[in-house]
C-alpha atoms as a PDB file:
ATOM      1  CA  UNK A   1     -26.971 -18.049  13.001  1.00  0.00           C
ATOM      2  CA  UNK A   2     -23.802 -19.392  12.031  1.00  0.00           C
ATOM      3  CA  UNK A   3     -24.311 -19.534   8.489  1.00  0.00           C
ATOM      4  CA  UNK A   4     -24.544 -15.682   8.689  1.00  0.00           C
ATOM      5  CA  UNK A   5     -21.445 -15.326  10.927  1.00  0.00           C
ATOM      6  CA  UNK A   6     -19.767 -17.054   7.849  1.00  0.00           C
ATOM      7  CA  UNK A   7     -20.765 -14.096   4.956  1.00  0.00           C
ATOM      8  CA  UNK A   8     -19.524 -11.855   7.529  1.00  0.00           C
ATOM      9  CA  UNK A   9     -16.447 -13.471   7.843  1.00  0.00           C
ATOM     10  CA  UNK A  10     -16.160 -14.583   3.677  1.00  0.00           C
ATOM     11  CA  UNK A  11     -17.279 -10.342   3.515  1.00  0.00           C
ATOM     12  CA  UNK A  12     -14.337  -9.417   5.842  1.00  0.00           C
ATOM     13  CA  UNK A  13     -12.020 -11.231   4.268  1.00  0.00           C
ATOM     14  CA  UNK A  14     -13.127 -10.093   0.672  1.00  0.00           C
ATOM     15  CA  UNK A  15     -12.663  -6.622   1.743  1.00  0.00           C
ATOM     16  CA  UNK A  16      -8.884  -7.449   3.693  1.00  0.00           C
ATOM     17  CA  UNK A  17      -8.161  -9.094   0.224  1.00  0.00           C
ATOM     18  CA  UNK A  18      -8.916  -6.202  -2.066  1.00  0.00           C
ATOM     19  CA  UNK A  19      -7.010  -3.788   0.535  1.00  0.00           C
ATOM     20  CA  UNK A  20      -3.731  -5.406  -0.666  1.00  0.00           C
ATOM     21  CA  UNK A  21      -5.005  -4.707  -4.107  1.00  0.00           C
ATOM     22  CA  UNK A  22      -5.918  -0.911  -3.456  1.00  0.00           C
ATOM     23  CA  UNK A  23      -2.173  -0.644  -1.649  1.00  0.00           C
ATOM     24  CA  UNK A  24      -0.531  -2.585  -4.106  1.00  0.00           C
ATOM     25  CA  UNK A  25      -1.919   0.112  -6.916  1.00  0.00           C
ATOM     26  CA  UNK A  26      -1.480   3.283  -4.780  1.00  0.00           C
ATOM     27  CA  UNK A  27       2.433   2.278  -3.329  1.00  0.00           C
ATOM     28  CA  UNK A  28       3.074   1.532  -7.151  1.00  0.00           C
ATOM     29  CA  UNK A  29       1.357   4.746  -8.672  1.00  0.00           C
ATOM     30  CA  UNK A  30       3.289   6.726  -5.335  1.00  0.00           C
ATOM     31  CA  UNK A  31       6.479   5.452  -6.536  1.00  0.00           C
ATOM     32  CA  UNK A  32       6.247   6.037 -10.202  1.00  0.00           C
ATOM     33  CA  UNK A  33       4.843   9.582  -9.259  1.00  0.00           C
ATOM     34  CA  UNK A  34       8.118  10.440  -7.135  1.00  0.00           C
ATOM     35  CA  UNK A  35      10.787   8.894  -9.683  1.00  0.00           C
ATOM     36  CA  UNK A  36       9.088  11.049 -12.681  1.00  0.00           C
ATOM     37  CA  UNK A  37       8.458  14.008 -10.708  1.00  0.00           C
ATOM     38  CA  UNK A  38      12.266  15.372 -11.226  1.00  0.00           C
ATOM     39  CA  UNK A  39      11.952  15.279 -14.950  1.00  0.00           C
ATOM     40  CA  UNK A  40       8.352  16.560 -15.246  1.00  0.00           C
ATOM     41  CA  UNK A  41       8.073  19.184 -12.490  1.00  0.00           C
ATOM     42  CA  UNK A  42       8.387  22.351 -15.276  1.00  0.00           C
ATOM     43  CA  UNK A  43       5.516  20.824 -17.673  1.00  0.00           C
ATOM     44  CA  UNK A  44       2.913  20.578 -14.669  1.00  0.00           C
ATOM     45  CA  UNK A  45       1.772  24.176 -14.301  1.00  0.00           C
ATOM     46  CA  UNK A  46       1.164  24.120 -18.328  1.00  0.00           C
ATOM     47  CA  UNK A  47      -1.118  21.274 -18.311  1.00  0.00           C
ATOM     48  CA  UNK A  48      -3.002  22.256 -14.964  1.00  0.00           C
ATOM     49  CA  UNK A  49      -1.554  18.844 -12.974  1.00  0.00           C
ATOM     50  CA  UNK A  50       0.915  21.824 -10.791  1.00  0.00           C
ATOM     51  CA  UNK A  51      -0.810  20.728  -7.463  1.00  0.00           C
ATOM     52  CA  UNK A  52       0.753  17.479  -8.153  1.00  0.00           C
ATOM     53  CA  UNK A  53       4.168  18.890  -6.400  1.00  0.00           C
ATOM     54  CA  UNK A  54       2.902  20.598  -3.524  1.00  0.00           C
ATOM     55  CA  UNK A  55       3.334  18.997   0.014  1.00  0.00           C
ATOM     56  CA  UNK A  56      -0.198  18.183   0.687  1.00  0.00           C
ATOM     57  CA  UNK A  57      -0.403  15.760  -2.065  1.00  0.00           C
ATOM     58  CA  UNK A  58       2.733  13.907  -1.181  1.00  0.00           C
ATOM     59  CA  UNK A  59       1.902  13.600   2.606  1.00  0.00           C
ATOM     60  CA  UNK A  60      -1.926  12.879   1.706  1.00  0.00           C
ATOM     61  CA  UNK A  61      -1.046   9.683  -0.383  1.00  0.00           C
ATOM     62  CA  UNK A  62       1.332   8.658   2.518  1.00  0.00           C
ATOM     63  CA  UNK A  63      -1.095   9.032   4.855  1.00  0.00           C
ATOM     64  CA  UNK A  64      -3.472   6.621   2.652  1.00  0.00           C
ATOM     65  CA  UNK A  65      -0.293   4.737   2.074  1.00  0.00           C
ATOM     66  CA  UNK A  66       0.004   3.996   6.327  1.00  0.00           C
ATOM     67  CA  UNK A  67      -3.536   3.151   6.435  1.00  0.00           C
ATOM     68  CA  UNK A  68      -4.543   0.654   3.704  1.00  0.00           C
ATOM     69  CA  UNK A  69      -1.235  -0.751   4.793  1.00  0.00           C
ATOM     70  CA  UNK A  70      -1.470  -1.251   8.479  1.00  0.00           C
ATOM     71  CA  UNK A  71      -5.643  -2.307   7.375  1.00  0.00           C
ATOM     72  CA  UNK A  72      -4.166  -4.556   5.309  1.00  0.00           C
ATOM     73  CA  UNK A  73      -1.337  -6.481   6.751  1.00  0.00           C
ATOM     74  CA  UNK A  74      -1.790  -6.658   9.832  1.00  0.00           C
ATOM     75  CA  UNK A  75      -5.318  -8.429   9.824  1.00  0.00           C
ATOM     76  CA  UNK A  76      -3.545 -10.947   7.133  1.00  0.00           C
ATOM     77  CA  UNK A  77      -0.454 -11.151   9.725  1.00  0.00           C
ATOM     78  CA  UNK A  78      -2.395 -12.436  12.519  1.00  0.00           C
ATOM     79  CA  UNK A  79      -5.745 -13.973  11.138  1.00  0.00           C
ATOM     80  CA  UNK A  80      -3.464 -15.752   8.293  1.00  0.00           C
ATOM     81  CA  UNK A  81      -0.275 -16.625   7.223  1.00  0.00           C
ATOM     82  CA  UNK A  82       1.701 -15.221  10.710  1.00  0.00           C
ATOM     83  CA  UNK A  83       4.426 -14.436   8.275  1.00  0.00           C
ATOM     84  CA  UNK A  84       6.306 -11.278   8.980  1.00  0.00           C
ATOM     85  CA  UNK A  85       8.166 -10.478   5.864  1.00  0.00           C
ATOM     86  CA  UNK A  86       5.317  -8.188   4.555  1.00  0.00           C
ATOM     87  CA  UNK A  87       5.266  -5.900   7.468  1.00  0.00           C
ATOM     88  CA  UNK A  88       8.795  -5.717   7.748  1.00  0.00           C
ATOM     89  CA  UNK A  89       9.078  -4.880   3.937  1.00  0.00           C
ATOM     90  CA  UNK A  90       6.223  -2.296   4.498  1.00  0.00           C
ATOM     91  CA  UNK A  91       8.232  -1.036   7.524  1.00  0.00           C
ATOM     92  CA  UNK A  92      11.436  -0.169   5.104  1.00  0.00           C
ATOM     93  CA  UNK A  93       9.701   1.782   2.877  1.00  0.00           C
ATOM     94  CA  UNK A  94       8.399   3.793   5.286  1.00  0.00           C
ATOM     95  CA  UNK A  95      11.213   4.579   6.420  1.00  0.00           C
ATOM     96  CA  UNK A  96      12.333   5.507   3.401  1.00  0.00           C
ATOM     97  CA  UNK A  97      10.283   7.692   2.626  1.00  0.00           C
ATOM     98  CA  UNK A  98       9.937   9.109   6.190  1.00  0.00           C
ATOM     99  CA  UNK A  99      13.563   9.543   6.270  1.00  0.00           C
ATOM    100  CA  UNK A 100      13.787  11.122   3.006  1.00  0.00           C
ATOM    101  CA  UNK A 101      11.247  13.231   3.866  1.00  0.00           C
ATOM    102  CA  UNK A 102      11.384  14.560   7.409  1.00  0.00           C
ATOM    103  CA  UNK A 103      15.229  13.543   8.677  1.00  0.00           C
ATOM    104  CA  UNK A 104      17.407  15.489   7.037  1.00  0.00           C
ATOM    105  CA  UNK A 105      17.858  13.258   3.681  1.00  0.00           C
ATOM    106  CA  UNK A 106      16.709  15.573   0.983  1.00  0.00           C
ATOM    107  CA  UNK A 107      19.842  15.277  -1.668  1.00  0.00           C
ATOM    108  CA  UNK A 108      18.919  11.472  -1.471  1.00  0.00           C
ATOM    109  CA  UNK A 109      15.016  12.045  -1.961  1.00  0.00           C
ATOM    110  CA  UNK A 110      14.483  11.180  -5.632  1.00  0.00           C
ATOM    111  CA  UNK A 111      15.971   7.836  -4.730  1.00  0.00           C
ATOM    112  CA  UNK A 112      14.816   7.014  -1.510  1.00  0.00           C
ATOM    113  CA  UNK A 113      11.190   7.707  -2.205  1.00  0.00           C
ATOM    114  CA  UNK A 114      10.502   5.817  -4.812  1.00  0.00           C
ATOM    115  CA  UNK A 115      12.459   2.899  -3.343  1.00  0.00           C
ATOM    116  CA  UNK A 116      10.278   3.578  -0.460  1.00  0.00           C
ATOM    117  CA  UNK A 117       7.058   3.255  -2.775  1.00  0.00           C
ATOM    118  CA  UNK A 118       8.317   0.042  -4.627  1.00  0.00           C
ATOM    119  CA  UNK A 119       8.965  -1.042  -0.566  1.00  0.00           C
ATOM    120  CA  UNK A 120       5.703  -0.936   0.375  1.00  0.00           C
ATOM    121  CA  UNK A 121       3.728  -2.316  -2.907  1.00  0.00           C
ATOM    122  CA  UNK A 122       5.961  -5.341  -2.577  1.00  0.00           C
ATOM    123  CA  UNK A 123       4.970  -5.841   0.780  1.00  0.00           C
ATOM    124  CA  UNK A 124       1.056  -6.000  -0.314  1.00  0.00           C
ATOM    125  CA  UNK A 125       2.550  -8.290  -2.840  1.00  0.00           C
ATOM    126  CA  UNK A 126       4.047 -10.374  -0.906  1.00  0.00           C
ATOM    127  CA  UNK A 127       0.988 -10.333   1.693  1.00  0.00           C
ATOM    128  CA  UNK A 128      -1.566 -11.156  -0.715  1.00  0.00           C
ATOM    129  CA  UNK A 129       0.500 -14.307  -2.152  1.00  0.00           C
ATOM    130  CA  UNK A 130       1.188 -15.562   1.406  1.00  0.00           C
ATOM    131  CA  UNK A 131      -2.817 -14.511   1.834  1.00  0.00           C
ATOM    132  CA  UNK A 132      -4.293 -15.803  -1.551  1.00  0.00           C
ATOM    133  CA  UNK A 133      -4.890 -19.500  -0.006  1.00  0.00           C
ATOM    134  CA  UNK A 134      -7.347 -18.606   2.518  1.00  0.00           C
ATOM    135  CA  UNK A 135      -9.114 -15.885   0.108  1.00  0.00           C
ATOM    136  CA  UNK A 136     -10.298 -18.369  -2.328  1.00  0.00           C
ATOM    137  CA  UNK A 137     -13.342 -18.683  -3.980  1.00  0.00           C
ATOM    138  CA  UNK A 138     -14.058 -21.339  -0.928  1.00  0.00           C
ATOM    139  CA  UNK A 139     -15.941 -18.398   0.881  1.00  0.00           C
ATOM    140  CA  UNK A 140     -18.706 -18.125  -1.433  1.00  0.00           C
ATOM    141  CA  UNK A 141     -21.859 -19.365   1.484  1.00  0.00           C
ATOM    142  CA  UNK A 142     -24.679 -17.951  -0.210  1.00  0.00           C
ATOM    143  CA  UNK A 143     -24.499 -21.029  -3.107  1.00  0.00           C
ATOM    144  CA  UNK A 144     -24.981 -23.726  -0.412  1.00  0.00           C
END
């Protein structure tokens, strides 16, 4: 019985580990999308990518942003390394991004965005080094 509860755990934490991964990718590919949007908003419609600048989009990859961040670092936060500097840094770039978006800070959008973006894959970076210890390949039950 408690050989299984380990793979469950060693499965848990796999999956916790590879959400910092999936974040880290998305925040970057979120950020690089809003810094080249400005310059390559007219050549969408002409290669077919023009639902790339409606609203939907943007909020939809937030919204994915919020959760693989929250599933991430907060079950690192508190199973692991009780360090807060990830969730605070995850915390700015929301912000960001929230205020560029919804309070009032439009003219300061193409900046604040993709700072917002960069915010929030550092903070999986940061979680996953403070988090990389206690993923090693030490879980690996099934072998013994």
């Amino acid at each position: 019985m408690k050989r299984d509860m380990g793979i469950e755990s060693a499965r848990r934490n796999s999956i916790v580990a590879k959400l910092d991964g999936v974040g880290f990718t998305a925040s970057t590919l979120c950020a690089v999308h809003c810094a080249l949007m400005p310059f390559v908003i007219a050549f969408l419609p002409l290669i077919g990518l023009g639902f790339l600048v409606e609203s939907w989009v943007e909020t939809s990859i937030t919204a994915f942003s919020i959760v693989v961040g929250i599933g991430s670092l907060i079950p690192s936060y508190r199973k692991y390394h009780h360090n807060r500097k990830p969730l605070i840094i995850l915390t700015i770039g929301f912000v960001l991004i929230f205020g560029a978006h919804f309070l009032g800070f439009h003219e300061m959008e193409p900046i604040l965005v993709p700072l917002g973006g960069f915010c929030i894959a550092a903070s999986h970076y940061f979680n996953w080094k403070l988090s990389k210890p206690y993923h090693g390949h030490r879980c690996d039950i099934s072998a013994k």
